[in-house]
PDBML (XML) file of the C-alpha atoms, coordinates in Angstrom:
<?xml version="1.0" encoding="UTF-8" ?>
<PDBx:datablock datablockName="MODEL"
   xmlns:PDBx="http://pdbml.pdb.org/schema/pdbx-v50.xsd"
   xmlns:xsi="http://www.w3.org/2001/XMLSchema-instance"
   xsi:schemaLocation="http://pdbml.pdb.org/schema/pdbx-v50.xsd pdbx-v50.xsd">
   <PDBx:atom_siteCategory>
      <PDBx:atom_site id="1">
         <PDBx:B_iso_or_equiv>0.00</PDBx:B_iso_or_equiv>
         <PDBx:Cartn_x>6.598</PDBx:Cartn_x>
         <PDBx:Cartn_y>17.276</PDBx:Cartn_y>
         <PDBx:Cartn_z>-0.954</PDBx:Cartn_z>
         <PDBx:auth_asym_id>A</PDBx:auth_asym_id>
         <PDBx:auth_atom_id>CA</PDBx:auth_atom_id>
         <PDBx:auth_comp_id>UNK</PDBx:auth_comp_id>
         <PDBx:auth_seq_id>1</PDBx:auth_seq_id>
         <PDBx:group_PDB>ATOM</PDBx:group_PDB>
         <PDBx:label_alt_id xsi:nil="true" />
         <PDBx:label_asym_id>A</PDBx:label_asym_id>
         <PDBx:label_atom_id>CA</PDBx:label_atom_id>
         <PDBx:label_comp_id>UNK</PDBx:label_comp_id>
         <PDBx:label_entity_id>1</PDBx:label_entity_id>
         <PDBx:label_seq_id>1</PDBx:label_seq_id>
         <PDBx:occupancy>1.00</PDBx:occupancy>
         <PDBx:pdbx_PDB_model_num>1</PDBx:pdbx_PDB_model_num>
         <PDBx:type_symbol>C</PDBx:type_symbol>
      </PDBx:atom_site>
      <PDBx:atom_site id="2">
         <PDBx:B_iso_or_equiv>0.00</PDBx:B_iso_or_equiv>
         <PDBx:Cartn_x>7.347</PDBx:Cartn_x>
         <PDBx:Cartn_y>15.652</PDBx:Cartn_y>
         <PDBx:Cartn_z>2.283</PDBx:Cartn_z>
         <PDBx:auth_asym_id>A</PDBx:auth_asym_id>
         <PDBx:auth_atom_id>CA</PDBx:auth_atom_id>
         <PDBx:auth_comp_id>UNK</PDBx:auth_comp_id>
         <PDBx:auth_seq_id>2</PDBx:auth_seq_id>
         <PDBx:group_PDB>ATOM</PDBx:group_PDB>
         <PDBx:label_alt_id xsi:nil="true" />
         <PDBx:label_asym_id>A</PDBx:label_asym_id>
         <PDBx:label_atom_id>CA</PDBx:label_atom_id>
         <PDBx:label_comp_id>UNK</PDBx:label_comp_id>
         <PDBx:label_entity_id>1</PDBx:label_entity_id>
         <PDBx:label_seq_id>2</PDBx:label_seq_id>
         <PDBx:occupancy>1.00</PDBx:occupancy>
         <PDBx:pdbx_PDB_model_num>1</PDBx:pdbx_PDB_model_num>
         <PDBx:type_symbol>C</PDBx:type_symbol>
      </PDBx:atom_site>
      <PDBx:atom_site id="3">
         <PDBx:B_iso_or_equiv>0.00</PDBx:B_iso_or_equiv>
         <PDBx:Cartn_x>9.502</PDBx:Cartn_x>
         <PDBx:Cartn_y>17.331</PDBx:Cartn_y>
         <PDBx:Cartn_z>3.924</PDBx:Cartn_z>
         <PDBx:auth_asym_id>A</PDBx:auth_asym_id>
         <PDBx:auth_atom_id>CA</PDBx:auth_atom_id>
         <PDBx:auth_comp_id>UNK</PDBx:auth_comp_id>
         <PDBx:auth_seq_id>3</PDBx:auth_seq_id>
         <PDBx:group_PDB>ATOM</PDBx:group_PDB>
         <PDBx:label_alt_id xsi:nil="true" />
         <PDBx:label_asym_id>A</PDBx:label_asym_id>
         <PDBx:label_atom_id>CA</PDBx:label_atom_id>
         <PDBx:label_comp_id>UNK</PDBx:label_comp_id>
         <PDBx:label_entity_id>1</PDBx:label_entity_id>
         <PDBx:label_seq_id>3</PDBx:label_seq_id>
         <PDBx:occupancy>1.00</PDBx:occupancy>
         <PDBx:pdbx_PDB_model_num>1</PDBx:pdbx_PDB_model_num>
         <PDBx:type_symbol>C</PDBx:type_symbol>
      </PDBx:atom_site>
      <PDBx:atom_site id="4">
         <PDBx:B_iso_or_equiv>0.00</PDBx:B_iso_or_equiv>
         <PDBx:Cartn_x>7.028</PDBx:Cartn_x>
         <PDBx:Cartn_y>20.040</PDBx:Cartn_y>
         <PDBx:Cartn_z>4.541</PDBx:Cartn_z>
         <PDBx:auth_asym_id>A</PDBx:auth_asym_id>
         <PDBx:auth_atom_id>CA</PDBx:auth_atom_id>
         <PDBx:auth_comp_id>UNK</PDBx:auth_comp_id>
         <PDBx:auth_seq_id>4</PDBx:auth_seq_id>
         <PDBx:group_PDB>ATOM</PDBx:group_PDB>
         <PDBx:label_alt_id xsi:nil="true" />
         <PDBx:label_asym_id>A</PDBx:label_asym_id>
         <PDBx:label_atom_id>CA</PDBx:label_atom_id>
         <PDBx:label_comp_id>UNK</PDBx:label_comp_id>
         <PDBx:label_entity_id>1</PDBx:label_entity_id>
         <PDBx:label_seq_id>4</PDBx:label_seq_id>
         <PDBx:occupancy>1.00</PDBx:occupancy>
         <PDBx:pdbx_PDB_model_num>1</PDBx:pdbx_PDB_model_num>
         <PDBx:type_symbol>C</PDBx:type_symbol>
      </PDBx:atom_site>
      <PDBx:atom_site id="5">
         <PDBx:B_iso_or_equiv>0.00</PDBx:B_iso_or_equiv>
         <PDBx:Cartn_x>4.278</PDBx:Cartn_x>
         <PDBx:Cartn_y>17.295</PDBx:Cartn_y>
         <PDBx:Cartn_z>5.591</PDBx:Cartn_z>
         <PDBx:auth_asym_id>A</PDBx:auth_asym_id>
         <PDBx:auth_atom_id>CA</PDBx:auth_atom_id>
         <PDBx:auth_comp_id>UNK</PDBx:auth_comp_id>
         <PDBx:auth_seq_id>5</PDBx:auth_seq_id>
         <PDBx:group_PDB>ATOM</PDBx:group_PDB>
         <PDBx:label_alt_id xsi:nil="true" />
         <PDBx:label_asym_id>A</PDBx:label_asym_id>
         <PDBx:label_atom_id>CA</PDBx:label_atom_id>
         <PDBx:label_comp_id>UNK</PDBx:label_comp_id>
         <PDBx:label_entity_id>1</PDBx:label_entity_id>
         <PDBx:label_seq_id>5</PDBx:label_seq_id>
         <PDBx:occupancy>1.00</PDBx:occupancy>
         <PDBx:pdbx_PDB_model_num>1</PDBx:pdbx_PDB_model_num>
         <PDBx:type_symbol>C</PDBx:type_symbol>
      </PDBx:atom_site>
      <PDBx:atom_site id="6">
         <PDBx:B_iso_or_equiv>0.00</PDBx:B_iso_or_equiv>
         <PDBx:Cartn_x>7.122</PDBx:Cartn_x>
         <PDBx:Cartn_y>15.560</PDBx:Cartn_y>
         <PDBx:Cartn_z>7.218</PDBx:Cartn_z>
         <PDBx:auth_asym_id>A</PDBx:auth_asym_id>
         <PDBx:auth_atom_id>CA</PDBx:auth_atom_id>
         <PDBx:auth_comp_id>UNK</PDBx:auth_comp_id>
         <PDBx:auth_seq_id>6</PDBx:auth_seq_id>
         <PDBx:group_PDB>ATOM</PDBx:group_PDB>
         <PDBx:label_alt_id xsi:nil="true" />
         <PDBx:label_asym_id>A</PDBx:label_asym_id>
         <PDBx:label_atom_id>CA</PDBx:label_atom_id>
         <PDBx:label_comp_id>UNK</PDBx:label_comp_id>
         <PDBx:label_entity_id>1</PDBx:label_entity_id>
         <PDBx:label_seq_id>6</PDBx:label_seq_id>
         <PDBx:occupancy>1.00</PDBx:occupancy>
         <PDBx:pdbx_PDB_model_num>1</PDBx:pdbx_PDB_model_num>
         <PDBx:type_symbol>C</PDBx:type_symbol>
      </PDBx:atom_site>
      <PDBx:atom_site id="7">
         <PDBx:B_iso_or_equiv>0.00</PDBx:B_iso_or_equiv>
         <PDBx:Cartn_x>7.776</PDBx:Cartn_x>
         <PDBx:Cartn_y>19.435</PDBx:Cartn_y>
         <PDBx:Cartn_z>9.056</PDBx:Cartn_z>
         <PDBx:auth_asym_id>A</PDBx:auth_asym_id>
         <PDBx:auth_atom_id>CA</PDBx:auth_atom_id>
         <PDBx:auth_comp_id>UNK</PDBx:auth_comp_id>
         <PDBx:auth_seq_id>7</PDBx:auth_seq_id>
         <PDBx:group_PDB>ATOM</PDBx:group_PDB>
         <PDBx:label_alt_id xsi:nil="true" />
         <PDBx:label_asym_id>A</PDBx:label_asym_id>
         <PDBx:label_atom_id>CA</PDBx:label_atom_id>
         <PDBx:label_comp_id>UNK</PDBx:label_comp_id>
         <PDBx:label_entity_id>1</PDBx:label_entity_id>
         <PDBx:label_seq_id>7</PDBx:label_seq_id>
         <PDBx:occupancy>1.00</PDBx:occupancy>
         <PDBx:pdbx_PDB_model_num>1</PDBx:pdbx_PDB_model_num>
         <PDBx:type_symbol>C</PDBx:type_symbol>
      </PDBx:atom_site>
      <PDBx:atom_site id="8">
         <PDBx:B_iso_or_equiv>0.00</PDBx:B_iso_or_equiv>
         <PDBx:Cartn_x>3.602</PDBx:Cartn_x>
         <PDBx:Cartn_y>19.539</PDBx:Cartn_y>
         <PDBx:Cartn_z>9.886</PDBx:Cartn_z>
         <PDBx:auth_asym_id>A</PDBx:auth_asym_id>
         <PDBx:auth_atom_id>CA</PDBx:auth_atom_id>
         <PDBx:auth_comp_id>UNK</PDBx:auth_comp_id>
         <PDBx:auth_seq_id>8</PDBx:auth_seq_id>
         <PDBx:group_PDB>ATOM</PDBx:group_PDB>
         <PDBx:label_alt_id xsi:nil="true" />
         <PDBx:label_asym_id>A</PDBx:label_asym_id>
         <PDBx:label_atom_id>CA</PDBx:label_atom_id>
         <PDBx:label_comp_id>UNK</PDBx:label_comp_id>
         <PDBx:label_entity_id>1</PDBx:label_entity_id>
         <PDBx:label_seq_id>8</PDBx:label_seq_id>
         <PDBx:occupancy>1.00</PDBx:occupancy>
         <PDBx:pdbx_PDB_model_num>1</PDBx:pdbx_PDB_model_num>
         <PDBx:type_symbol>C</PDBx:type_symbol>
      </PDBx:atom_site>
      <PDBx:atom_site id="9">
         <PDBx:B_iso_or_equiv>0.00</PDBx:B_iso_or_equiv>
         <PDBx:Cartn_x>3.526</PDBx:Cartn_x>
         <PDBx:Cartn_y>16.087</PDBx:Cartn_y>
         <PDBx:Cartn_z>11.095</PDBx:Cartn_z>
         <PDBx:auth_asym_id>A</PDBx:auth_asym_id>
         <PDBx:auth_atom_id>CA</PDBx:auth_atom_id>
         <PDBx:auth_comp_id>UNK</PDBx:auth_comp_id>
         <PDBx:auth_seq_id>9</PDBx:auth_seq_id>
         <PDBx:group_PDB>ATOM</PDBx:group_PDB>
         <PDBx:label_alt_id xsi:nil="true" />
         <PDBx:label_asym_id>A</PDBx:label_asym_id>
         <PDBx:label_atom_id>CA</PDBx:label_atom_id>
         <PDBx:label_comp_id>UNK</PDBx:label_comp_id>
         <PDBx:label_entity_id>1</PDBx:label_entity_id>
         <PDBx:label_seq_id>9</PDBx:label_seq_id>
         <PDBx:occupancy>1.00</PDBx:occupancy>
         <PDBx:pdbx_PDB_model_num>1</PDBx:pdbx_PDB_model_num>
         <PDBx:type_symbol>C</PDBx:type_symbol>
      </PDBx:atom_site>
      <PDBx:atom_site id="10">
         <PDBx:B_iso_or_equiv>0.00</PDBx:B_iso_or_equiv>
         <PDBx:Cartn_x>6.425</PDBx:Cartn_x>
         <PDBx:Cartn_y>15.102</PDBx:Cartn_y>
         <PDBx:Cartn_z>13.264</PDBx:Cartn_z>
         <PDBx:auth_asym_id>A</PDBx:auth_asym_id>
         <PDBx:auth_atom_id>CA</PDBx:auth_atom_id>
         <PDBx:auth_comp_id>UNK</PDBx:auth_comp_id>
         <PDBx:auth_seq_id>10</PDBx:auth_seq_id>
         <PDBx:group_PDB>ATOM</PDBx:group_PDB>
         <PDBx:label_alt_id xsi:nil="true" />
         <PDBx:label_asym_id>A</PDBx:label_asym_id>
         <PDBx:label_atom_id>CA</PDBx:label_atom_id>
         <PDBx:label_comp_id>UNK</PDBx:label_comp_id>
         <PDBx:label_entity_id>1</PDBx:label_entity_id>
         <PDBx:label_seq_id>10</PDBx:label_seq_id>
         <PDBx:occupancy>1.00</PDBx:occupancy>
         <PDBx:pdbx_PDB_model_num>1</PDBx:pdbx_PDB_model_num>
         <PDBx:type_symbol>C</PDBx:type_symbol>
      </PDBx:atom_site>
      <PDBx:atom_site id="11">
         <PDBx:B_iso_or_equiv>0.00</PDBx:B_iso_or_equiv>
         <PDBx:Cartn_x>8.248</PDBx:Cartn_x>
         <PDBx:Cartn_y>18.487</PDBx:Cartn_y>
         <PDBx:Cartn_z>13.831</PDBx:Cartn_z>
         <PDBx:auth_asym_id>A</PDBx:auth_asym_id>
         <PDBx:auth_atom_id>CA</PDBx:auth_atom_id>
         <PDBx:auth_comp_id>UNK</PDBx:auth_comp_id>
         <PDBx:auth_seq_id>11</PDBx:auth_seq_id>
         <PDBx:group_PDB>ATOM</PDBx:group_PDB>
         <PDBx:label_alt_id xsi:nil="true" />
         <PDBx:label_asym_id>A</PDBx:label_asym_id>
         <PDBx:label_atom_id>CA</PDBx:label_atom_id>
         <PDBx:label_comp_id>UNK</PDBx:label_comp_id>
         <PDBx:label_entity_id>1</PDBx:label_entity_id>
         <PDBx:label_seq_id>11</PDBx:label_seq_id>
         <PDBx:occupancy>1.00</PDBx:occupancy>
         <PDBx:pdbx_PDB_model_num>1</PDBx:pdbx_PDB_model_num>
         <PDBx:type_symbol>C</PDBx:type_symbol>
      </PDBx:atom_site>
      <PDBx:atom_site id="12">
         <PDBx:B_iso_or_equiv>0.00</PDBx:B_iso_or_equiv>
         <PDBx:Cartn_x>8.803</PDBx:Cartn_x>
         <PDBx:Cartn_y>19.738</PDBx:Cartn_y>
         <PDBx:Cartn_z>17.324</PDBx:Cartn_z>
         <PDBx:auth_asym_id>A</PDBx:auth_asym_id>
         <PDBx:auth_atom_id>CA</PDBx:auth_atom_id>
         <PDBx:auth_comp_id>UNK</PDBx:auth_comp_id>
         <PDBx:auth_seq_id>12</PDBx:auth_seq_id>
         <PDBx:group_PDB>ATOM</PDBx:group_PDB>
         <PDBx:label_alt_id xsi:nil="true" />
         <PDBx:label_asym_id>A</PDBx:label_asym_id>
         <PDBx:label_atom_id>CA</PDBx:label_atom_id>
         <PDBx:label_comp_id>UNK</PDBx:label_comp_id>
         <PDBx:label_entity_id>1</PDBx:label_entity_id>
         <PDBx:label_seq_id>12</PDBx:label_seq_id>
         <PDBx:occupancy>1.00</PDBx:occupancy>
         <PDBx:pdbx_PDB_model_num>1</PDBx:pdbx_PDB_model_num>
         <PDBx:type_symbol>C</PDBx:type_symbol>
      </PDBx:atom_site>
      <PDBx:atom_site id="13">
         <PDBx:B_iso_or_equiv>0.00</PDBx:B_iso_or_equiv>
         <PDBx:Cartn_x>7.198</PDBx:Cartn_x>
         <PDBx:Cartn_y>17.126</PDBx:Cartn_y>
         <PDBx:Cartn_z>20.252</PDBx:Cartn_z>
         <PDBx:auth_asym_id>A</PDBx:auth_asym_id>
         <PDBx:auth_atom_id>CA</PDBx:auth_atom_id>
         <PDBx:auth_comp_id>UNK</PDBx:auth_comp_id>
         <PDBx:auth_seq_id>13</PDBx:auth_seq_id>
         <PDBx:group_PDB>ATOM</PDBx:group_PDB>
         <PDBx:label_alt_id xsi:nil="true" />
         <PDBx:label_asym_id>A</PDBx:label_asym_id>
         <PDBx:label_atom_id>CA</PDBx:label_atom_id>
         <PDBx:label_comp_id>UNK</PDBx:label_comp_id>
         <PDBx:label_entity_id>1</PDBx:label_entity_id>
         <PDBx:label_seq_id>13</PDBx:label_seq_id>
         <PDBx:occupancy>1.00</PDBx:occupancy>
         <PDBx:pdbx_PDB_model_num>1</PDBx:pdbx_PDB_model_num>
         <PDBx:type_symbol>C</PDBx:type_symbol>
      </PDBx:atom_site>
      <PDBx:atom_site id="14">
         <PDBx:B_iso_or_equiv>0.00</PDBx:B_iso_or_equiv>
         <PDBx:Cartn_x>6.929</PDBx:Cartn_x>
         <PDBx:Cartn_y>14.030</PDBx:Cartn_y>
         <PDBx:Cartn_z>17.410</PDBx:Cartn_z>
         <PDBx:auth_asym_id>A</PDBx:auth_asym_id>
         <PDBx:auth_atom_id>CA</PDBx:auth_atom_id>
         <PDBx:auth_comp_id>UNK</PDBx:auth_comp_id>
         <PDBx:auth_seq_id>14</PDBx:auth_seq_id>
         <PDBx:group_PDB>ATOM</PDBx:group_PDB>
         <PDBx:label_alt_id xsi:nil="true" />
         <PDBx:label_asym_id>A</PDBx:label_asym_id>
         <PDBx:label_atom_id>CA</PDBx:label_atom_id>
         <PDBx:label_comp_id>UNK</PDBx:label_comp_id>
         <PDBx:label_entity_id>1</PDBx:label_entity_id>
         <PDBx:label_seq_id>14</PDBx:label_seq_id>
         <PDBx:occupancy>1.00</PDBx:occupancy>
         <PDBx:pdbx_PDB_model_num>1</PDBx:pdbx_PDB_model_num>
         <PDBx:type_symbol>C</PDBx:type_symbol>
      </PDBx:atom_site>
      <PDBx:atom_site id="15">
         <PDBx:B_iso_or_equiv>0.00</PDBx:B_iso_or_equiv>
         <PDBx:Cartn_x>3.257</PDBx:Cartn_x>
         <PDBx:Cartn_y>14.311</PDBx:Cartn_y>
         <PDBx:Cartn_z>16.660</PDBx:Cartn_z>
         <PDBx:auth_asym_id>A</PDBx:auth_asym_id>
         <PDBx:auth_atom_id>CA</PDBx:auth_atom_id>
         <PDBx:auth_comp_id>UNK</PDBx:auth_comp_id>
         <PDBx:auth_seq_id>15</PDBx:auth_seq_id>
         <PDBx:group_PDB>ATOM</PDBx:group_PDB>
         <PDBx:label_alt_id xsi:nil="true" />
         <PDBx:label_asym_id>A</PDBx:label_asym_id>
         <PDBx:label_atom_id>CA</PDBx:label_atom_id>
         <PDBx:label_comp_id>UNK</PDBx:label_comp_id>
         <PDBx:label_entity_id>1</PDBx:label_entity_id>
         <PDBx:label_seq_id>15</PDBx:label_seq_id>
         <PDBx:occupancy>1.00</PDBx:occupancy>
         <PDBx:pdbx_PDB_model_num>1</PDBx:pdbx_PDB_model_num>
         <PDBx:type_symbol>C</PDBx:type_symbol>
      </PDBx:atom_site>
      <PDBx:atom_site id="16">
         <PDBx:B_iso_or_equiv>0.00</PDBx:B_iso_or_equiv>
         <PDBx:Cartn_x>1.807</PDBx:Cartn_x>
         <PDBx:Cartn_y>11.071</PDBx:Cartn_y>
         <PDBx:Cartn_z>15.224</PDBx:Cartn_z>
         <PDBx:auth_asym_id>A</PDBx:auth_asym_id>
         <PDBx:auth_atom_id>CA</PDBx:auth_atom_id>
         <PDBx:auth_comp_id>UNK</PDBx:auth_comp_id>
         <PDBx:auth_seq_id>16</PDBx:auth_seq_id>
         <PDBx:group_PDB>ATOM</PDBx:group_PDB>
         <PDBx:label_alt_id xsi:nil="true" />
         <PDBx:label_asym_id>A</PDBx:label_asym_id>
         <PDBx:label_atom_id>CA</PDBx:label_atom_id>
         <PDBx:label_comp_id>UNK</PDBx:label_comp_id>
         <PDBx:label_entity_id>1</PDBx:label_entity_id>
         <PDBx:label_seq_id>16</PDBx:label_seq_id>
         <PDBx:occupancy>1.00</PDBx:occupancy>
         <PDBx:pdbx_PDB_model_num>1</PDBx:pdbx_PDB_model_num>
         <PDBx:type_symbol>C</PDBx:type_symbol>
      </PDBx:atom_site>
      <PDBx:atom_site id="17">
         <PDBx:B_iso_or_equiv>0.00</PDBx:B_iso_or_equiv>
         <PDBx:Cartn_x>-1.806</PDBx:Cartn_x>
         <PDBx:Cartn_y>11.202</PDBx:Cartn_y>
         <PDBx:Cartn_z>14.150</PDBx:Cartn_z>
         <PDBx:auth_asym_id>A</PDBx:auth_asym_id>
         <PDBx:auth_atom_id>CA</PDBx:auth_atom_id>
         <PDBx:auth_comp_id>UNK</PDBx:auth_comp_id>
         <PDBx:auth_seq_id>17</PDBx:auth_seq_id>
         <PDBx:group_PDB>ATOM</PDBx:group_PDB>
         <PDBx:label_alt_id xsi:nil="true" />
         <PDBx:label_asym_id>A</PDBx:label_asym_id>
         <PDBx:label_atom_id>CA</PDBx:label_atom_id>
         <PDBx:label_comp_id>UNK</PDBx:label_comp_id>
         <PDBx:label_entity_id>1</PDBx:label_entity_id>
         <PDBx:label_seq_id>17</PDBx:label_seq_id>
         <PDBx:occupancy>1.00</PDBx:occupancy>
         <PDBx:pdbx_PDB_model_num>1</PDBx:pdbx_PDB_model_num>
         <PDBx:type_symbol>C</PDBx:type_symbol>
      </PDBx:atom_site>
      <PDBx:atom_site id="18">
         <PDBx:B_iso_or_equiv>0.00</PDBx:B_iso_or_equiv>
         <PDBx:Cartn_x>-3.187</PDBx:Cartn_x>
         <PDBx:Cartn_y>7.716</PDBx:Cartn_y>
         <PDBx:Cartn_z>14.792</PDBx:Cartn_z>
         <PDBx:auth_asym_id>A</PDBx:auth_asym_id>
         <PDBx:auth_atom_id>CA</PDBx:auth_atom_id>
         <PDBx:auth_comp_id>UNK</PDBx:auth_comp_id>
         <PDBx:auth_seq_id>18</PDBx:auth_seq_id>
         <PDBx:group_PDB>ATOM</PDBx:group_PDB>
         <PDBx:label_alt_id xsi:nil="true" />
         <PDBx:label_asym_id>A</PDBx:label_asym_id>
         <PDBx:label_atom_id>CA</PDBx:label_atom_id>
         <PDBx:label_comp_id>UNK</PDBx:label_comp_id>
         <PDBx:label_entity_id>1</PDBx:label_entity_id>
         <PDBx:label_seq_id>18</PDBx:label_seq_id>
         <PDBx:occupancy>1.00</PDBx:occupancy>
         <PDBx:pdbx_PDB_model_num>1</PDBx:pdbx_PDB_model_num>
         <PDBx:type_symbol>C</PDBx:type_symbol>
      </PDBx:atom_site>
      <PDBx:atom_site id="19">
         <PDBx:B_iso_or_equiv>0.00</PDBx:B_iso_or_equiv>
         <PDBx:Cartn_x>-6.687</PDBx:Cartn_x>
         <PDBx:Cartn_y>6.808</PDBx:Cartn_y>
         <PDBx:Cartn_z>13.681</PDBx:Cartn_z>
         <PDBx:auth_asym_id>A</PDBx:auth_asym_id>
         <PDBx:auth_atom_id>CA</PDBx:auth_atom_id>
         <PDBx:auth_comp_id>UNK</PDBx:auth_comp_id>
         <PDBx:auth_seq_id>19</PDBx:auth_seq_id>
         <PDBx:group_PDB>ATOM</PDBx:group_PDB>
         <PDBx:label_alt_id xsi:nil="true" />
         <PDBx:label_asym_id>A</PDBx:label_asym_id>
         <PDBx:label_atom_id>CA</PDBx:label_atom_id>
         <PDBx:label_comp_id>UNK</PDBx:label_comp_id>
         <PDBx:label_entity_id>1</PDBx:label_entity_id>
         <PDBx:label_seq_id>19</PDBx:label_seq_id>
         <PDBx:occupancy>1.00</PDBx:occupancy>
         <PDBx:pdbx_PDB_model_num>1</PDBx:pdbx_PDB_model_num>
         <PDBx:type_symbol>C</PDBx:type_symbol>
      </PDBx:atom_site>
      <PDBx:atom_site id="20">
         <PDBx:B_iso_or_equiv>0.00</PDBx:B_iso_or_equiv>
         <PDBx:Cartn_x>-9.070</PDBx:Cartn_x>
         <PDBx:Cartn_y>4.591</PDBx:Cartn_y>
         <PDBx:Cartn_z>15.853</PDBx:Cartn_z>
         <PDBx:auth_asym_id>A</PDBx:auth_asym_id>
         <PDBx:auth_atom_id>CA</PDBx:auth_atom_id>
         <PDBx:auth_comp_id>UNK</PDBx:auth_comp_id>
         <PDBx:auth_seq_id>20</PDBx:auth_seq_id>
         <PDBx:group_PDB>ATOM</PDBx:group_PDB>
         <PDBx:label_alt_id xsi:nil="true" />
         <PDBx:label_asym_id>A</PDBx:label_asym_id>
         <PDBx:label_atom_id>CA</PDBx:label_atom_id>
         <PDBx:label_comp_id>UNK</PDBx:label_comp_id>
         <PDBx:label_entity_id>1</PDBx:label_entity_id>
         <PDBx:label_seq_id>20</PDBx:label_seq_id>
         <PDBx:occupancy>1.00</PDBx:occupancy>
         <PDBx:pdbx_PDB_model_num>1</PDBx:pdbx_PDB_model_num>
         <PDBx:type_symbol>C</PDBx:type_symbol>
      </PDBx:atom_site>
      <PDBx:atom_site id="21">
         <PDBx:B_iso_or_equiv>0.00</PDBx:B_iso_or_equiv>
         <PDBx:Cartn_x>-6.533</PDBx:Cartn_x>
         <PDBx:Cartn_y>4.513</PDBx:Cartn_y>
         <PDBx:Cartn_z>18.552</PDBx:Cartn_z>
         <PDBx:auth_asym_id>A</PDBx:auth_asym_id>
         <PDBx:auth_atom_id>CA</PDBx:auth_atom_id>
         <PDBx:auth_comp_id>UNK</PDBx:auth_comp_id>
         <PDBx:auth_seq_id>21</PDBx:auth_seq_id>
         <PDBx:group_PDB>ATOM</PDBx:group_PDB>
         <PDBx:label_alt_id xsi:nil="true" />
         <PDBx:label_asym_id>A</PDBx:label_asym_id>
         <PDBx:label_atom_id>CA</PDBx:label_atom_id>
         <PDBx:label_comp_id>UNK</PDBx:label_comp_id>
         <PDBx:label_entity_id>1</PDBx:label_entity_id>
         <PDBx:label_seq_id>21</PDBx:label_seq_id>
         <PDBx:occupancy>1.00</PDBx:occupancy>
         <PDBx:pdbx_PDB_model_num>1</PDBx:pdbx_PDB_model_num>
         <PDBx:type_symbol>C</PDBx:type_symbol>
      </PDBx:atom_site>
      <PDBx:atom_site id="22">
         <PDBx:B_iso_or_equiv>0.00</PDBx:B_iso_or_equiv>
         <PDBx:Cartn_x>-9.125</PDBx:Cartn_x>
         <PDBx:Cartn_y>4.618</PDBx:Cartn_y>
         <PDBx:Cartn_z>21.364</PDBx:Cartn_z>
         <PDBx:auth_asym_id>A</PDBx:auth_asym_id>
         <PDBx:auth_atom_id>CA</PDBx:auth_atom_id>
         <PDBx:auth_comp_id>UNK</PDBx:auth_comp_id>
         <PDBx:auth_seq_id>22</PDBx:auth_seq_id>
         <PDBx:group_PDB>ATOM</PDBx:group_PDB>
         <PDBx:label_alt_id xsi:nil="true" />
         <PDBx:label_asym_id>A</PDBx:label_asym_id>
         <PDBx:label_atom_id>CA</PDBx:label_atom_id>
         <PDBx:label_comp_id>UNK</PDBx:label_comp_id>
         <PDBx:label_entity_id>1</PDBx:label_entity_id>
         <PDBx:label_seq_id>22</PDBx:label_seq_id>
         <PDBx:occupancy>1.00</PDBx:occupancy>
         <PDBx:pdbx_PDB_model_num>1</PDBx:pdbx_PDB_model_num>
         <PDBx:type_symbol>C</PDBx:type_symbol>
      </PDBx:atom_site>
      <PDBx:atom_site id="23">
         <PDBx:B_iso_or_equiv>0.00</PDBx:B_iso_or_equiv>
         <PDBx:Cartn_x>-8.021</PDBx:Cartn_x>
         <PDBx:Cartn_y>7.930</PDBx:Cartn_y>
         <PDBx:Cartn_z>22.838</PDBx:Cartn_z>
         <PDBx:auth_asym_id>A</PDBx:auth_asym_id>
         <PDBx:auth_atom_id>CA</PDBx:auth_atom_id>
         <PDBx:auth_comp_id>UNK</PDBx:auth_comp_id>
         <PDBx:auth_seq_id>23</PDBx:auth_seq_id>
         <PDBx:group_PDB>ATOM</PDBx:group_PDB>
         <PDBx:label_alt_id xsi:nil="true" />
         <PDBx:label_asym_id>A</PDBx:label_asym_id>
         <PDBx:label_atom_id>CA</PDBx:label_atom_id>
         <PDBx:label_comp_id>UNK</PDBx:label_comp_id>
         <PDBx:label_entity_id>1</PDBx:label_entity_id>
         <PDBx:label_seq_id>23</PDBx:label_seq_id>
         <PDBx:occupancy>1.00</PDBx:occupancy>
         <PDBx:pdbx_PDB_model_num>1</PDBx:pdbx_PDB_model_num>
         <PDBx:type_symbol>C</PDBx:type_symbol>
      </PDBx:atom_site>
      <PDBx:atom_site id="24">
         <PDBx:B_iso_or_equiv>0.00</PDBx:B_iso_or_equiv>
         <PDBx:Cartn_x>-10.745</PDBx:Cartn_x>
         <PDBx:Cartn_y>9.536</PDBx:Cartn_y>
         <PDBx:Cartn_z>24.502</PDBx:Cartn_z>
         <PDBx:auth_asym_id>A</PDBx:auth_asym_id>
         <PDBx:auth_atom_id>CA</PDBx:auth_atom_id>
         <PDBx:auth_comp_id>UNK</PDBx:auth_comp_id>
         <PDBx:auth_seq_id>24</PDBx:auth_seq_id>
         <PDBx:group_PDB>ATOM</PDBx:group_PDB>
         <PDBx:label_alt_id xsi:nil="true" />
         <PDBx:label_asym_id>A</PDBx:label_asym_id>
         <PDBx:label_atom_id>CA</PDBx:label_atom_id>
         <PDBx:label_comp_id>UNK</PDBx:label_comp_id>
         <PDBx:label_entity_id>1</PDBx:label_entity_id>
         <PDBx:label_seq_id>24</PDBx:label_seq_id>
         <PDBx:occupancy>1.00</PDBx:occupancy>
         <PDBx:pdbx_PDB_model_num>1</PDBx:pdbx_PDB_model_num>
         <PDBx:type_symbol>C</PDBx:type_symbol>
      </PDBx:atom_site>
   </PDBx:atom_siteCategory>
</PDBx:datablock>
């Protein structure tokens, strides 16, 4: 299945959800 996660999470501008990352 990844490539579509892959496709929702790094597609386009490279979209990295990082937790507890401090961003306000």
């Amino acid at each position: 299945a990844g490539l579509t996660v892959l496709s929702a999470v790094f597609m386009g501008s490279f979209s990295i959800a990082a937790a507890d990352t401090g961003i306000p």
